[in-house]
Protein backbone atom coordinates (compact mmCIF):
# COMPACT_ATOMS: atom_id res chain seq x y z
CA UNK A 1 -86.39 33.16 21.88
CA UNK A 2 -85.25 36.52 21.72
CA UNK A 3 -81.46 37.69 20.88
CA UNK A 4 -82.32 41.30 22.11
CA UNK A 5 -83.96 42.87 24.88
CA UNK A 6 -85.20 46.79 24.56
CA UNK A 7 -84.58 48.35 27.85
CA UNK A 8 -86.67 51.59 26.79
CA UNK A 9 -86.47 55.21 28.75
CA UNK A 10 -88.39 57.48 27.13
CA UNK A 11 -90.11 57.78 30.53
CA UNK A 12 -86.95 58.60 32.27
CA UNK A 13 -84.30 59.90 29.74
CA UNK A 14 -87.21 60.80 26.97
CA UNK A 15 -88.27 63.35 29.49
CA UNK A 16 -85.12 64.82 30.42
CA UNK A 17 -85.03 66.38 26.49
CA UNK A 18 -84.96 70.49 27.29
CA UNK A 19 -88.46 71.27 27.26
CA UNK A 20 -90.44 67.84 27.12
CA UNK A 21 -92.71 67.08 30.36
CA UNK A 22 -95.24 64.53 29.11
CA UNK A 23 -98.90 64.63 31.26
CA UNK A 24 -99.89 61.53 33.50
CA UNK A 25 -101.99 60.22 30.60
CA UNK A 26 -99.34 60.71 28.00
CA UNK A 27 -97.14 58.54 29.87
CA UNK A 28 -99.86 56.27 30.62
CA UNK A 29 -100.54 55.57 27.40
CA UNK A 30 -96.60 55.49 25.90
CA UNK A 31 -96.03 52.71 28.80
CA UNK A 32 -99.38 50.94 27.40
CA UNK A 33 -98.18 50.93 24.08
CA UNK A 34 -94.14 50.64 24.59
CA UNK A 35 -95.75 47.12 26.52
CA UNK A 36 -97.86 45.81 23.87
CA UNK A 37 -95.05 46.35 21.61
CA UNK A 38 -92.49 44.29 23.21
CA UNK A 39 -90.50 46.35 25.21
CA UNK A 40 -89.09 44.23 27.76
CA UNK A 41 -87.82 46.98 30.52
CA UNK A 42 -89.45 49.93 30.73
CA UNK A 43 -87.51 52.90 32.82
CA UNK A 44 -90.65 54.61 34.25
CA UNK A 45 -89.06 57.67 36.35
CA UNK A 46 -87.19 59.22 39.06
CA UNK A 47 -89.26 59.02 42.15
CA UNK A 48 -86.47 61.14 43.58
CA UNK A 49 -88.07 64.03 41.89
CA UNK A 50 -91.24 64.46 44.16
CA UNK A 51 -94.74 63.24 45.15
CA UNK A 52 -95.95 63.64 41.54
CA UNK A 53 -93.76 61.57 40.02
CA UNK A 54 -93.91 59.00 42.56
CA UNK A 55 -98.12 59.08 42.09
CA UNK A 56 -97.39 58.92 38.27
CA UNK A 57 -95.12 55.84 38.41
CA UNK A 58 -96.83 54.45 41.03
CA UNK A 59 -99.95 53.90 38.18
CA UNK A 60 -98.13 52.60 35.78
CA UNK A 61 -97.39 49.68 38.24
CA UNK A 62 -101.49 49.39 38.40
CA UNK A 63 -101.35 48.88 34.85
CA UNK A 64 -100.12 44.96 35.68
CA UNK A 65 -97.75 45.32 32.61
CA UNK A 66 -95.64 42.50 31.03
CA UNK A 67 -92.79 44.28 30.86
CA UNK A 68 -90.37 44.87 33.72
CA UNK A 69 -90.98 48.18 34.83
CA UNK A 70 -87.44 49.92 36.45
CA UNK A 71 -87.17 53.15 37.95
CA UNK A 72 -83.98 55.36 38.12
CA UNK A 73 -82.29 56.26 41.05
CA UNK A 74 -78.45 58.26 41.86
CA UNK A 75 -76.26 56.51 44.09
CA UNK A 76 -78.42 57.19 47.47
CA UNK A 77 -80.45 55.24 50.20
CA UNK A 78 -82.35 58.07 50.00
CA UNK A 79 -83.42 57.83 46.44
CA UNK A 80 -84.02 53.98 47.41
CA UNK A 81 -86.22 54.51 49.70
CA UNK A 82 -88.61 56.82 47.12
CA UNK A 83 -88.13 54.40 44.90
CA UNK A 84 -89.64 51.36 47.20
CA UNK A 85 -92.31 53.48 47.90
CA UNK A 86 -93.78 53.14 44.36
CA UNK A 87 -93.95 49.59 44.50
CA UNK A 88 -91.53 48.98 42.06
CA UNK A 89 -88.95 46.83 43.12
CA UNK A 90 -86.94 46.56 40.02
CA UNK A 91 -84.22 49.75 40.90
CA UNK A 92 -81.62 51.45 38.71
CA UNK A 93 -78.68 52.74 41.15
CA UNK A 94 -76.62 55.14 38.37
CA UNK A 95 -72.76 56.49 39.90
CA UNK A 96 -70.54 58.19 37.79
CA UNK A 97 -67.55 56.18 37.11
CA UNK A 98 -65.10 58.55 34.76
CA UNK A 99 -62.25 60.73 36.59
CA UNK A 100 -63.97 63.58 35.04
CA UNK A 101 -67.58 63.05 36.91
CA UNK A 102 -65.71 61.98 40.12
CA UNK A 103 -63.29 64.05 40.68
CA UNK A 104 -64.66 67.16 38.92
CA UNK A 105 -68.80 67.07 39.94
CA UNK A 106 -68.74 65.11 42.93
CA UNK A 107 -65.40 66.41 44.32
CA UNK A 108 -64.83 62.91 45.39
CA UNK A 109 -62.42 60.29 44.47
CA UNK A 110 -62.88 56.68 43.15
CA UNK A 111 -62.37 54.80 46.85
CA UNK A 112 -65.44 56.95 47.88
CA UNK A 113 -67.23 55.86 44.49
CA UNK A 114 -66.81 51.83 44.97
CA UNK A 115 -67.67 52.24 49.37
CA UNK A 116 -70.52 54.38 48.51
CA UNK A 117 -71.53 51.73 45.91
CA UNK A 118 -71.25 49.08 48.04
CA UNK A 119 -73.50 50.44 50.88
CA UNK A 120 -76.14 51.38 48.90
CA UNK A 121 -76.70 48.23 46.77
CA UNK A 122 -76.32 45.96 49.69
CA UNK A 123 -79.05 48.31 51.49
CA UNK A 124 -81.38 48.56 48.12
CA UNK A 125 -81.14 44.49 48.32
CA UNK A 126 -81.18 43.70 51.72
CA UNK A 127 -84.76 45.92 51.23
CA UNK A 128 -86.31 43.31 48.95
CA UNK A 129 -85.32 45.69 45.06
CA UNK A 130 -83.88 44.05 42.13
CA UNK A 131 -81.34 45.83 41.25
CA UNK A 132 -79.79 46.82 38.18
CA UNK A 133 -75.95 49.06 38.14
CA UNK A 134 -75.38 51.61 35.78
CA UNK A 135 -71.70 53.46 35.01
CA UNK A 136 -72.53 56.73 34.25
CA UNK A 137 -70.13 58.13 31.80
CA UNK A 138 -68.57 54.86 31.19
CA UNK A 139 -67.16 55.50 28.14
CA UNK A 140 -64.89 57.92 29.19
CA UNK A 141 -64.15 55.83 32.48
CA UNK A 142 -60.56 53.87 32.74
CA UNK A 143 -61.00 50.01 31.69
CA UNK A 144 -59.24 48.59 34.23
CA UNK A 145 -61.53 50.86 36.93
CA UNK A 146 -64.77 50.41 35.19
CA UNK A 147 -64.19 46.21 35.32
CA UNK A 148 -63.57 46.71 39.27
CA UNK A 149 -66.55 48.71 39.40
CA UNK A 150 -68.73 46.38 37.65
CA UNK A 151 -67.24 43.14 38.97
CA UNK A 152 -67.89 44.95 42.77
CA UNK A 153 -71.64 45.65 41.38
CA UNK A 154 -71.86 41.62 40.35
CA UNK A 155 -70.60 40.26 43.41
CA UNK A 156 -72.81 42.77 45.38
CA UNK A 157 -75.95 40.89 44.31
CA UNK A 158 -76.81 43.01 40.83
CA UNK A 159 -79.19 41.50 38.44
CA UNK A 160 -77.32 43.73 35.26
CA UNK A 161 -75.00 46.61 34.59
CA UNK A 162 -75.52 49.23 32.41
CA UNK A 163 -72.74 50.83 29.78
CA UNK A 164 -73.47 54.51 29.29
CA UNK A 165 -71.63 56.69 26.74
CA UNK A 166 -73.19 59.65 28.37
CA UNK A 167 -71.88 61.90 25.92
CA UNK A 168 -71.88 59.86 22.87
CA UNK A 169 -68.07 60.32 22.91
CA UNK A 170 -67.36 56.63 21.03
CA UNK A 171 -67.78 54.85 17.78
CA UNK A 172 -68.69 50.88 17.18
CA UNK A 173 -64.95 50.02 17.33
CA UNK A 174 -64.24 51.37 20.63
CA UNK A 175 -67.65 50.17 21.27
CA UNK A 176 -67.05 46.78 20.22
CA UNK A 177 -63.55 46.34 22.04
CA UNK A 178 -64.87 47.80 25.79
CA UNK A 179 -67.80 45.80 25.73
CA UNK A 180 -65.84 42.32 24.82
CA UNK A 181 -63.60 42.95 27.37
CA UNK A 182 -65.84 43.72 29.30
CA UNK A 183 -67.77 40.49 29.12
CA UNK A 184 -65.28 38.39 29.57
CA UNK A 185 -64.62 39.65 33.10
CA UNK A 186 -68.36 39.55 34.23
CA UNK A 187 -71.33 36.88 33.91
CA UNK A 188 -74.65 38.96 34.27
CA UNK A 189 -76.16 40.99 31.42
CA UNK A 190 -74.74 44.20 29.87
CA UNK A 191 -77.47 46.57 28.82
CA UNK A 192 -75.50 49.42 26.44
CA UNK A 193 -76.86 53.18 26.82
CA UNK A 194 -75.83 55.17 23.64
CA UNK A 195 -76.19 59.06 23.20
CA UNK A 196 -76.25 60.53 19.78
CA UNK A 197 -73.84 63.67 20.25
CA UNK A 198 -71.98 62.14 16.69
CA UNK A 199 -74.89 60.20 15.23
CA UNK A 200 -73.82 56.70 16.17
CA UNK A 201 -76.07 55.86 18.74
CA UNK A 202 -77.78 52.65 16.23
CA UNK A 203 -74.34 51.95 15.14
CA UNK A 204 -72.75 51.96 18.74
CA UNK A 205 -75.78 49.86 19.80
CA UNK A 206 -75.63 47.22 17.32
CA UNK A 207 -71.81 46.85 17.91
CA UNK A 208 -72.40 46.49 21.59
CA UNK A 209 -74.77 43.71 20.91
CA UNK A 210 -72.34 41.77 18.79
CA UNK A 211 -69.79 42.36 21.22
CA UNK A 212 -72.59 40.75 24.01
CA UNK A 213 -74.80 43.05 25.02
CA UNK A 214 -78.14 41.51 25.38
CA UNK A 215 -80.20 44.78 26.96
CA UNK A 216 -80.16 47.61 24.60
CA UNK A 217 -81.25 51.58 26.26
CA UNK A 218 -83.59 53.52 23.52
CA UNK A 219 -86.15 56.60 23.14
CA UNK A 220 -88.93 56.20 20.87
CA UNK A 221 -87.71 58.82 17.93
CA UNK A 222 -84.58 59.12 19.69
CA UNK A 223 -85.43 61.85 21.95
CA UNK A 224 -83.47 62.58 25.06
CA UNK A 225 -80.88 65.20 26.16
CA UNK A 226 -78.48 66.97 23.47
CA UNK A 227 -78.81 64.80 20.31
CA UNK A 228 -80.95 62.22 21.82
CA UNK A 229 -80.33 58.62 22.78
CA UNK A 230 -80.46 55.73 20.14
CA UNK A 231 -83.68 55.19 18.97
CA UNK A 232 -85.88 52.49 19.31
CA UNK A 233 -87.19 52.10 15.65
CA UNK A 234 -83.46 52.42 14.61
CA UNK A 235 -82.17 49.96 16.86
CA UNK A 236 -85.56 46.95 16.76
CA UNK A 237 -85.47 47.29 13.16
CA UNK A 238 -80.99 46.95 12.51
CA UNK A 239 -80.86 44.09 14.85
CA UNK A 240 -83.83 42.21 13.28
CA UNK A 241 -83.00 42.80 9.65
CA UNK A 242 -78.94 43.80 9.46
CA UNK A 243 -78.25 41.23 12.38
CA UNK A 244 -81.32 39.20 11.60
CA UNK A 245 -81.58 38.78 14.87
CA UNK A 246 -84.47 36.87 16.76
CA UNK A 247 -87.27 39.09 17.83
CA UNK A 248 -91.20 39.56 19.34
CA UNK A 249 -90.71 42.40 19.15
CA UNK A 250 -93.84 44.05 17.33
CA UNK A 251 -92.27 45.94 14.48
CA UNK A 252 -96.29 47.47 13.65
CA UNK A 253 -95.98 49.33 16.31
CA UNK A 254 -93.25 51.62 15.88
CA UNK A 255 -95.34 53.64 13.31
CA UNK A 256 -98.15 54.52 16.28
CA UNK A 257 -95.22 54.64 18.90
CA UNK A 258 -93.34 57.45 17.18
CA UNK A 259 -96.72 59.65 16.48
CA UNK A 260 -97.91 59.09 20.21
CA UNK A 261 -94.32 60.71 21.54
CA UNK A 262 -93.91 63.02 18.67
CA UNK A 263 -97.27 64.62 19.50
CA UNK A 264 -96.47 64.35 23.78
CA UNK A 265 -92.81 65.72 23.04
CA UNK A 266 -93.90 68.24 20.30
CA UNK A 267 -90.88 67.01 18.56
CA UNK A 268 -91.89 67.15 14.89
CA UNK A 269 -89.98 64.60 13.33
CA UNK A 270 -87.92 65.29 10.04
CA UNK A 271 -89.56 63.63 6.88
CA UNK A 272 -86.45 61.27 6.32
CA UNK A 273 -86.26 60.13 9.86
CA UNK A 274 -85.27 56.49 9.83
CA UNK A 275 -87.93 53.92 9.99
CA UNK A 276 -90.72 56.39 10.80
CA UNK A 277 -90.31 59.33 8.82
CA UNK A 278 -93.23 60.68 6.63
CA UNK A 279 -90.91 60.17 3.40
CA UNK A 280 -88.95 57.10 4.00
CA UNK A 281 -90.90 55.00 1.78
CA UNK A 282 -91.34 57.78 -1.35
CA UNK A 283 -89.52 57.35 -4.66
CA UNK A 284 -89.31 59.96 -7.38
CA UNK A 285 -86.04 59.05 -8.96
CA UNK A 286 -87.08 57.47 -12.51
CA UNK A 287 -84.05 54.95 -12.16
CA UNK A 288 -85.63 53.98 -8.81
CA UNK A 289 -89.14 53.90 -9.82
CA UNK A 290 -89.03 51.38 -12.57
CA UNK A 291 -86.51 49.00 -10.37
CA UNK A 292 -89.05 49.14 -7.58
CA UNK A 293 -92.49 48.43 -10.02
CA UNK A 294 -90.28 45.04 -11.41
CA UNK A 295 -88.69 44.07 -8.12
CA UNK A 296 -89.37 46.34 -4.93
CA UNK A 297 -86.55 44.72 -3.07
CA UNK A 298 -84.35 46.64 -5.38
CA UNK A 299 -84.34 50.05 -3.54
CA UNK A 300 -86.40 48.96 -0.48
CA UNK A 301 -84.12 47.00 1.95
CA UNK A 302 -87.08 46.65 4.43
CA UNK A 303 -90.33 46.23 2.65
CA UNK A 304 -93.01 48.87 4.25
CA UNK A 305 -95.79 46.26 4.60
CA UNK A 306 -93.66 45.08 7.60
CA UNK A 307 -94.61 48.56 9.45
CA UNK A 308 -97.79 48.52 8.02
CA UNK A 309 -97.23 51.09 5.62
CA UNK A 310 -96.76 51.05 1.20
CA UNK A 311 -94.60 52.50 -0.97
CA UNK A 312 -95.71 56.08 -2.71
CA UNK A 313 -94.18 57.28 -5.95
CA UNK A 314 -93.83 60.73 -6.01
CA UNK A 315 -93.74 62.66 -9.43
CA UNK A 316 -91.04 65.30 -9.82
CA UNK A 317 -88.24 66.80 -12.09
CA UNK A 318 -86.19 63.26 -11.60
CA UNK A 319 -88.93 61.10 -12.37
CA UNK A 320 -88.94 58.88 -15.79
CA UNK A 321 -91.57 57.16 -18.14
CA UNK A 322 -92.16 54.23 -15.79
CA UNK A 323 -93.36 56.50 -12.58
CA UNK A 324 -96.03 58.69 -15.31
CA UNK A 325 -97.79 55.63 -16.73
CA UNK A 326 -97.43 53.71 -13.71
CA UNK A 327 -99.32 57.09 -12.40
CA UNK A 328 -101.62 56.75 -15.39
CA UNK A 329 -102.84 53.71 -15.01
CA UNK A 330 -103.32 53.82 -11.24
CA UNK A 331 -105.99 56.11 -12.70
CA UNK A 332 -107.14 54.56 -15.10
CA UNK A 333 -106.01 57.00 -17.53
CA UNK A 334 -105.43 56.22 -21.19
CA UNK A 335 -102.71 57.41 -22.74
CA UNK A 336 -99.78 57.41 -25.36
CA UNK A 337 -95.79 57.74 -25.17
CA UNK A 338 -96.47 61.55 -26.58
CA UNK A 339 -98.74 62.17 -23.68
CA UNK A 340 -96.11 60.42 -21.34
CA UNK A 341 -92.89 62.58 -22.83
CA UNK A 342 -95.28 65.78 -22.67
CA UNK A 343 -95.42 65.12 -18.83
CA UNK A 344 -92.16 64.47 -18.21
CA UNK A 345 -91.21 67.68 -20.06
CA UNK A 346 -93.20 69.49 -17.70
CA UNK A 347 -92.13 67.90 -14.70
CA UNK A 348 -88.47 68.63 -15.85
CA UNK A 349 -88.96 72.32 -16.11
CA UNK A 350 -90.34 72.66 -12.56
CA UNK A 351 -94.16 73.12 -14.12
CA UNK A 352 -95.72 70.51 -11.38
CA UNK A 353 -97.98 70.98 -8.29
CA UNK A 354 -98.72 68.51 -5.38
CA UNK A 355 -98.65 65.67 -7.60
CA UNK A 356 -101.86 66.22 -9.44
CA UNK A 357 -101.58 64.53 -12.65
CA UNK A 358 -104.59 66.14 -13.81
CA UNK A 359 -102.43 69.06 -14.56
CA UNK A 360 -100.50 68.32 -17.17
CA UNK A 361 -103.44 66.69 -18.72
């Protein structure tokens, strides 16, 4: 039984990062993989974009996937009609819903927004698609509208509706309080869509979910436009082990997940990137050496085994006694507390390179 269900769109809003255009086999292969995972939606494209993308999407439906494959469409019969001709049925209809979006892009006014959204998901349905309504902007969209909007979307025939904070423009609170009420006014599933314009996105996505959000939007690494959308590693690993909630998800796979798109992005991620970072598992402090060698719970909240990686002790100005003979006898070196205080010396006045204890030796 799972509590959570990753709606992931690397594919879709992944790709929309300035600069990223992944190859057919790059997103081949990130669909493969986002599948054996766990991911239970995967947001493939927008077939509105051309014969390419269309061809692209339409092999990722070969694949025969578990997951729910979804592609993402503007509010248009149009764009409903390239999206049927992938053979994916399962269809994301996205209409801006804030005054801003409405009134200022579209030149149109919210009347036009709810008969326009009426025609179109009654025409994607009446055509055989599952669909799925998303709020764009929603977060900046009045309450009482966006309920209107969604409750129109629910008695239309939609499967979910999606919560974007397009520009990242909340915090959990606000998060928290919208989705709630929000829930109480509709029965079928909210799927939250955070941005990271204010570093929140995990945050905002875990308060959605307590607040009854059941689908959660992510990017493997976080990539997407701006600062990215909430990342998957982020948000898989909070809600199983801050939540503790109930998962199949296969948290093994973030570690190859994150090096497939940072290599088909080119998106080097930083060293002390959550969850997947290079570093996230190194220790140098002497303090936090010798707690983890007795206990490693005490500075490791989520052991490393459980990504299939190990801890590494690095050896540096801040590191004590415990981190050089634990280094020592790794080796099988034999040594003294003279030896042991002559290291550390060194290592305090900056005398150390790559970790070769050999060299103070």
């Amino acid at each position: 039984m799972n509590d959570f269900y990753i709606l992931d769109t690397t594919l879709r809003d992944g790709e929309q990062t300035a600069g990223v255009s992944f190859t057919k086999k790059e997103k081949l292969d990130i669909a493969k993989n986002l599948d054996e995972a766990g991911v239970k939606v995967i947001e493939v494209g927008i077939p509105a974009m051309g014969e390419k993308e269309i061809d692209i999407i339409r092999e990722i439906n070969s694949l025969n996937l578990n997951a729910e494959l979804l592609t993402w469409n503007r509010l248009s019969k149009v764009d409903v009609d390239r999206s049927l001709e992938t053979g994916v049925s399962n269809i994301h209809i996205s209409a801006p819903t804030s005054d801003i979006h409405i009134y200022g892009k579209l030149r149109k006014d919210r009347k036009w927004i709810m008969d326009q959204l009426r025609d179109v998901v009654s025409y994607a349905i009446k055509r055989g698609a599952k669909v799925s309504v998303g709020a764009e902007d929603a977060s900046r969209t009045d309450l009482d509208f966006l309920i209107k909007f969604y409750k129109l979307a629910e008695k239309l025939g939609a499967s979910r509706v999606r919560y974007a904070d397009t520009v990242g423009a909340l915090d959990p609170f606000r998060v928290y309080e919208n989705i709630k009420k929000i829930k109480a006014k509709i029965k079928i599933d909210i799927d939250f869509h955070g941005h990271n314009d204010f570093g929140m996105a995990t945050a905002n996505s875990l308060a959605a979910y307590r607040a009854g959000a059941r689908y959660i939007s992510s990017t493997v690494n976080g990539i997407g436009e701006r600062a990215g959308n909430a990342s998957l590693e982020e948000v898989v690993m909070s809600l199983k082990y801050i939540e503790n909630c109930e998962t199949d998800f296969d948290v093994k796979a973030l570690p190859k997940l994150s090096k497939m798109v940072e290599s088909a992005s080119s998106i080097k991620l930083a060293r002390n990137k959550p969850i997947v970072g290079e570093a996230v598992f190194s220790h140098e402090s002497g303090i936090h050496v010798d707690g983890l060698i007795k206990d490693s719970r005490t500075y490791e909240f989520i052991s490393p085994s459980e990504l299939g990686r190990e801890s590494k002790f690095v050896l540096g100005k801040t590191s004590g006694k415990a981190a050089v003979k634990n280094e020592l006898e790794k080796r099988g070196i034999k040594f003294d507390n003279d030896k042991v205080v002559n290291i550390l010396k060194k290592l305090r006045d900056g005398e150390y390179l790559d970790n070769n204890i050999l060299y103070y030796l």
